[in-house]
Protein backbone atom coordinates (compact mmCIF):
# COMPACT_ATOMS: atom_id res chain seq x y z
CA UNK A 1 -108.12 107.04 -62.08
CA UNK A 2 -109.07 110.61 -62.26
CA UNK A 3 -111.60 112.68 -59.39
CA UNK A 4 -114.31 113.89 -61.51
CA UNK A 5 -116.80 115.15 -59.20
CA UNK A 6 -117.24 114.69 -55.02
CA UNK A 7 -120.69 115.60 -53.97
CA UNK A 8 -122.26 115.10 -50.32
CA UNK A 9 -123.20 111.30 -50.98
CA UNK A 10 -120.08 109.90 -53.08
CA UNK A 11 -117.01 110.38 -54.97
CA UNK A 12 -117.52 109.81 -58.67
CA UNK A 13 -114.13 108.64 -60.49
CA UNK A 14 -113.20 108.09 -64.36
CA UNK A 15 -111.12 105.36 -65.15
CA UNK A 16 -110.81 105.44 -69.22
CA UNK A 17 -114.18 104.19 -70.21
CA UNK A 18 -115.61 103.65 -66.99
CA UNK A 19 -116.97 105.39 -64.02
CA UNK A 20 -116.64 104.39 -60.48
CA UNK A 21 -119.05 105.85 -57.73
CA UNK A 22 -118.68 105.44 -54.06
CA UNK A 23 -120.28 106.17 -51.14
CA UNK A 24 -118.98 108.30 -48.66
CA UNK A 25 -118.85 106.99 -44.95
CA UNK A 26 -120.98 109.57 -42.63
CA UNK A 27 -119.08 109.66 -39.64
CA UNK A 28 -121.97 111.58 -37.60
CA UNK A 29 -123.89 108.45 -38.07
CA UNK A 30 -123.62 105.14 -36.32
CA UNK A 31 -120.72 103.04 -38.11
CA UNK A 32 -123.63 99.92 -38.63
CA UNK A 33 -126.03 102.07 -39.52
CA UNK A 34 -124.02 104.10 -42.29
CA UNK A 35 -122.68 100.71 -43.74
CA UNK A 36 -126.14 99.62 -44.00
CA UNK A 37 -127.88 102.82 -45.73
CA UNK A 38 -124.66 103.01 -47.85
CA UNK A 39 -124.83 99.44 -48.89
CA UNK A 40 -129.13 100.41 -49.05
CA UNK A 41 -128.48 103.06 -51.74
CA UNK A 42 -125.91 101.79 -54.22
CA UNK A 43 -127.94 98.58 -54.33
CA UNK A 44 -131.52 100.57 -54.76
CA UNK A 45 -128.96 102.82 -57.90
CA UNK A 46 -127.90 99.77 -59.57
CA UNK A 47 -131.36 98.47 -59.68
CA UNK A 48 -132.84 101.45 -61.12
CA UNK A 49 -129.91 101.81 -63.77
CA UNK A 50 -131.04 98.55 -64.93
CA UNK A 51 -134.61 98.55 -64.63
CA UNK A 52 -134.12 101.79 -66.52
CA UNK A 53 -132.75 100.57 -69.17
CA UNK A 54 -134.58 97.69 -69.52
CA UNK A 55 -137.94 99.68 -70.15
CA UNK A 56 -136.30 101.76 -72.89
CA UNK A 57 -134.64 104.68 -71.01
CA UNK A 58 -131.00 104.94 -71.66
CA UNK A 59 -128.74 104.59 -69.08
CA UNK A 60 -125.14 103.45 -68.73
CA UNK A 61 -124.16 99.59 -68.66
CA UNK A 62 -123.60 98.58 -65.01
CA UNK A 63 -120.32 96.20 -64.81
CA UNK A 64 -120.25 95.76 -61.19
CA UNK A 65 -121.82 96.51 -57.70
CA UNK A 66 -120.30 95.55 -54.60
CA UNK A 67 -121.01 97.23 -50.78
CA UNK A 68 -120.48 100.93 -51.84
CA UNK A 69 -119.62 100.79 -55.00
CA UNK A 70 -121.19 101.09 -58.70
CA UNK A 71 -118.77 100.71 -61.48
CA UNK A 72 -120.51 101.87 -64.47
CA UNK A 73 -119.98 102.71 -68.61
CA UNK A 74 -118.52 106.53 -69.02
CA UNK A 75 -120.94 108.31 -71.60
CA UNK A 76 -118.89 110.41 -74.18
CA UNK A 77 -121.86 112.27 -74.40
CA UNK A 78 -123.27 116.28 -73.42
CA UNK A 79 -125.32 117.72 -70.79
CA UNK A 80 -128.12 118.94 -72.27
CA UNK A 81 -127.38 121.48 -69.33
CA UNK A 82 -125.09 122.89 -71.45
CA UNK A 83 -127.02 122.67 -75.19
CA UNK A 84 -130.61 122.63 -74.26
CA UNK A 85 -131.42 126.68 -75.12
CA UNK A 86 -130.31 125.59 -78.47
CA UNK A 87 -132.27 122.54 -79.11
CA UNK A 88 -135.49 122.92 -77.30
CA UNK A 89 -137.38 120.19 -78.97
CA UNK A 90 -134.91 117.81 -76.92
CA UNK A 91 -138.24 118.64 -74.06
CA UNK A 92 -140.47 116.60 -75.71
CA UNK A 93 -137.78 113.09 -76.05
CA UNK A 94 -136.91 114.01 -72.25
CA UNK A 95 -140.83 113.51 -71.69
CA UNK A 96 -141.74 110.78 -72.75
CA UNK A 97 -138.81 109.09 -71.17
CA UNK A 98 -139.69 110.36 -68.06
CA UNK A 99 -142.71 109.25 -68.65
CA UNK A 100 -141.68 105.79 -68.93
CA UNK A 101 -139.64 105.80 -65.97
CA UNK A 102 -142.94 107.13 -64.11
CA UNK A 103 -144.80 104.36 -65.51
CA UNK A 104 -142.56 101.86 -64.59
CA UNK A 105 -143.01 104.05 -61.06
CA UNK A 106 -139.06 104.80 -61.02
CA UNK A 107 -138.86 108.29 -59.25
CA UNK A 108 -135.44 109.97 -60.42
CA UNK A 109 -135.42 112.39 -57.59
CA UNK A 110 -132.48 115.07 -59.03
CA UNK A 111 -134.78 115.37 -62.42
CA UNK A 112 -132.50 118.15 -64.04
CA UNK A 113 -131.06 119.24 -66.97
CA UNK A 114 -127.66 117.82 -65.80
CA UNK A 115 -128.23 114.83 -65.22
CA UNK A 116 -128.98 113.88 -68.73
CA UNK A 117 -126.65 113.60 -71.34
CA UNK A 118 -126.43 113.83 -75.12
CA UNK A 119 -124.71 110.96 -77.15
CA UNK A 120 -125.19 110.64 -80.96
CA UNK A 121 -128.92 111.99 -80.62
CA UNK A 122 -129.87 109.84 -77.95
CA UNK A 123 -130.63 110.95 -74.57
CA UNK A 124 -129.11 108.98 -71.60
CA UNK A 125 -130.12 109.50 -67.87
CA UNK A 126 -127.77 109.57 -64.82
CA UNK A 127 -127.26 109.97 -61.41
CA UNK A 128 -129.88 108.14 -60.05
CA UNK A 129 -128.58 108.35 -56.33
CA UNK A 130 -131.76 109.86 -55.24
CA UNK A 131 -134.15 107.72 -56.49
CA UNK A 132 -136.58 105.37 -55.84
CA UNK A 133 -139.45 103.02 -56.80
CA UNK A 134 -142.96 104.68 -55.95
CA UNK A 135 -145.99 104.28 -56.64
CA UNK A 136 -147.20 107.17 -55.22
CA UNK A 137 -148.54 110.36 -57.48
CA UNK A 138 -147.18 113.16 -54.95
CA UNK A 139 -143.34 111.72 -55.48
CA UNK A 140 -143.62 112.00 -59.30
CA UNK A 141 -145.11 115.09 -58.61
CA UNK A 142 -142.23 116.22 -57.22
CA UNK A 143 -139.82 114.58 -60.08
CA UNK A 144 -141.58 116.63 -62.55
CA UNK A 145 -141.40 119.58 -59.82
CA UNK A 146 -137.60 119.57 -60.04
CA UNK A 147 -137.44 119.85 -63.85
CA UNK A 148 -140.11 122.70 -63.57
CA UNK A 149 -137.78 124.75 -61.67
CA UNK A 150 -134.62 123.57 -63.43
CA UNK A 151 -135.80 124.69 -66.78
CA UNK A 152 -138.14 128.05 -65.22
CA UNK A 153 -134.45 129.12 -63.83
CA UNK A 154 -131.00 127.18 -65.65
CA UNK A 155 -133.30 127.49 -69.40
CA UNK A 156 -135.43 130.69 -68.85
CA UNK A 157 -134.30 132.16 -72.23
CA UNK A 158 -136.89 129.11 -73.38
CA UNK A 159 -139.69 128.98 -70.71
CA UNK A 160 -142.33 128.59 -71.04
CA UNK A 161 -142.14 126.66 -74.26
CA UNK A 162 -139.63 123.99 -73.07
CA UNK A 163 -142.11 123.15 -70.63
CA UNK A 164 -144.74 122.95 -72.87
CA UNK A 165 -142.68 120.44 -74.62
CA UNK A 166 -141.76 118.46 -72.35
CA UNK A 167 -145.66 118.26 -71.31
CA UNK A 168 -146.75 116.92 -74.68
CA UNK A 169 -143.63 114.07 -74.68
CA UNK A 170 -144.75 113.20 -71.13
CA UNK A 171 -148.31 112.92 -71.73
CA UNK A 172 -147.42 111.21 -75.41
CA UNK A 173 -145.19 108.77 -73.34
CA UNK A 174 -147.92 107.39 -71.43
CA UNK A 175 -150.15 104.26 -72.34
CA UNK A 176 -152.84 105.11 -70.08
CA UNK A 177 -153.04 108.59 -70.51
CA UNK A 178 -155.08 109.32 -67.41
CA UNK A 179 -151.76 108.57 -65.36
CA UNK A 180 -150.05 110.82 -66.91
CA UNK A 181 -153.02 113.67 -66.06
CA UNK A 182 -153.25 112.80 -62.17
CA UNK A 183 -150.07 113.12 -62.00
CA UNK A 184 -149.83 116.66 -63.83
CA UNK A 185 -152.36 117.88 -61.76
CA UNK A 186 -150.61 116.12 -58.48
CA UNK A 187 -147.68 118.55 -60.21
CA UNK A 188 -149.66 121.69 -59.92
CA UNK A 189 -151.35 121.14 -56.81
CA UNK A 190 -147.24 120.84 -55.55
CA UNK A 191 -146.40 124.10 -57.01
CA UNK A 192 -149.65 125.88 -55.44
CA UNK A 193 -148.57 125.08 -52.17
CA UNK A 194 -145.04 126.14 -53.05
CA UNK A 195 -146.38 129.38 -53.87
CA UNK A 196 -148.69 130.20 -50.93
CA UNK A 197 -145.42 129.17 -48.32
């Protein structure tokens, strides 16, 4: 079992064709209280791995959950990090499954270039260890925030048109396509106030 990556929330671990993330213990928080939020959050990931998936976003196969601990499929896949500059039309597929994810008020809430991965011409979306399920407008406002500034600054080479894409999937990826619009324009009321700080 190999270390792949140790952020401030968990380990993440290969093991051949699986991946095994755990949650760190806090040790500036109360020992019941950091079992509880740890137990809290890789419950709340599982579920929105699978509830993911099962609305048509891609995601790995979950194998197991216990306290702190997802183990999950390894994706032999890309970051589109890493490849996006060169295929810019991947904006619009990226869109409209966000916007299904939105619709199905899943909030990623690390919505970056990273975090999704290209296998065989499919897009697959991980890391879900800051999200939640919302309702509210102002939270996928901030989602689509996130991506804003991830392509504005990791893809500039392609800004604005990657946006632009991604735009036209996200408001393609919507049934009702007024949801989609109040929450573009929860999006831009978010990055006025960013502005004028």
């Amino acid at each position: 079992m190999e270390l792949i990556y140790q952020g401030a929330e968990a380990k993440v671990y290969r093991d051949r064709d699986k991946i095994i993330k755990e949650r760190i213990e806090k040790r500036y928080r109360l020992p019941v209280l950091d079992k509880r939020i740890r137990k809290e959050r890789t419950k709340r990931e599982a579920n929105l791995l699978s509830t993911a998936k099962r609305i048509g976003v891609k995601t790995p196969l979950v194998f197991e959950v216990n306290s702190f601990r997802i183990v999950m499929q390894f994706i032999e896949g890309k970051k589109v990090s890493e490849i996006l500059d060169d295929n810019i039309n991947l904006c619009k597929d990226i869109g409209k499954n966000v916007a299904k994810l939105h619709g199905a008020n899943i909030v990623h809430g690390d919505l970056t270039t990273s975090n999704i991965l290209l296998k065989e011409n499919n897009l697959f979306f991980i890391d879900f260890g800051l999200g939640f399920f919302s309702r509210d407008d102002e939270q996928k406002g901030s989602d689509l925030a996130t991506l804003y500034y991830c392509l504005k600054s990791r893809h500039h080479k392609t800004f604005p048109k990657n946006w632009e894409l991604f735009l036209k999937g996200y408001r393609e990826g919507f049934e009702n396509k007024e949801d989609a619009e109040k929450i573009i324009r929860r999006f831009e009321k978010i990055l006025k106030r960013a502005r004028y700080r």
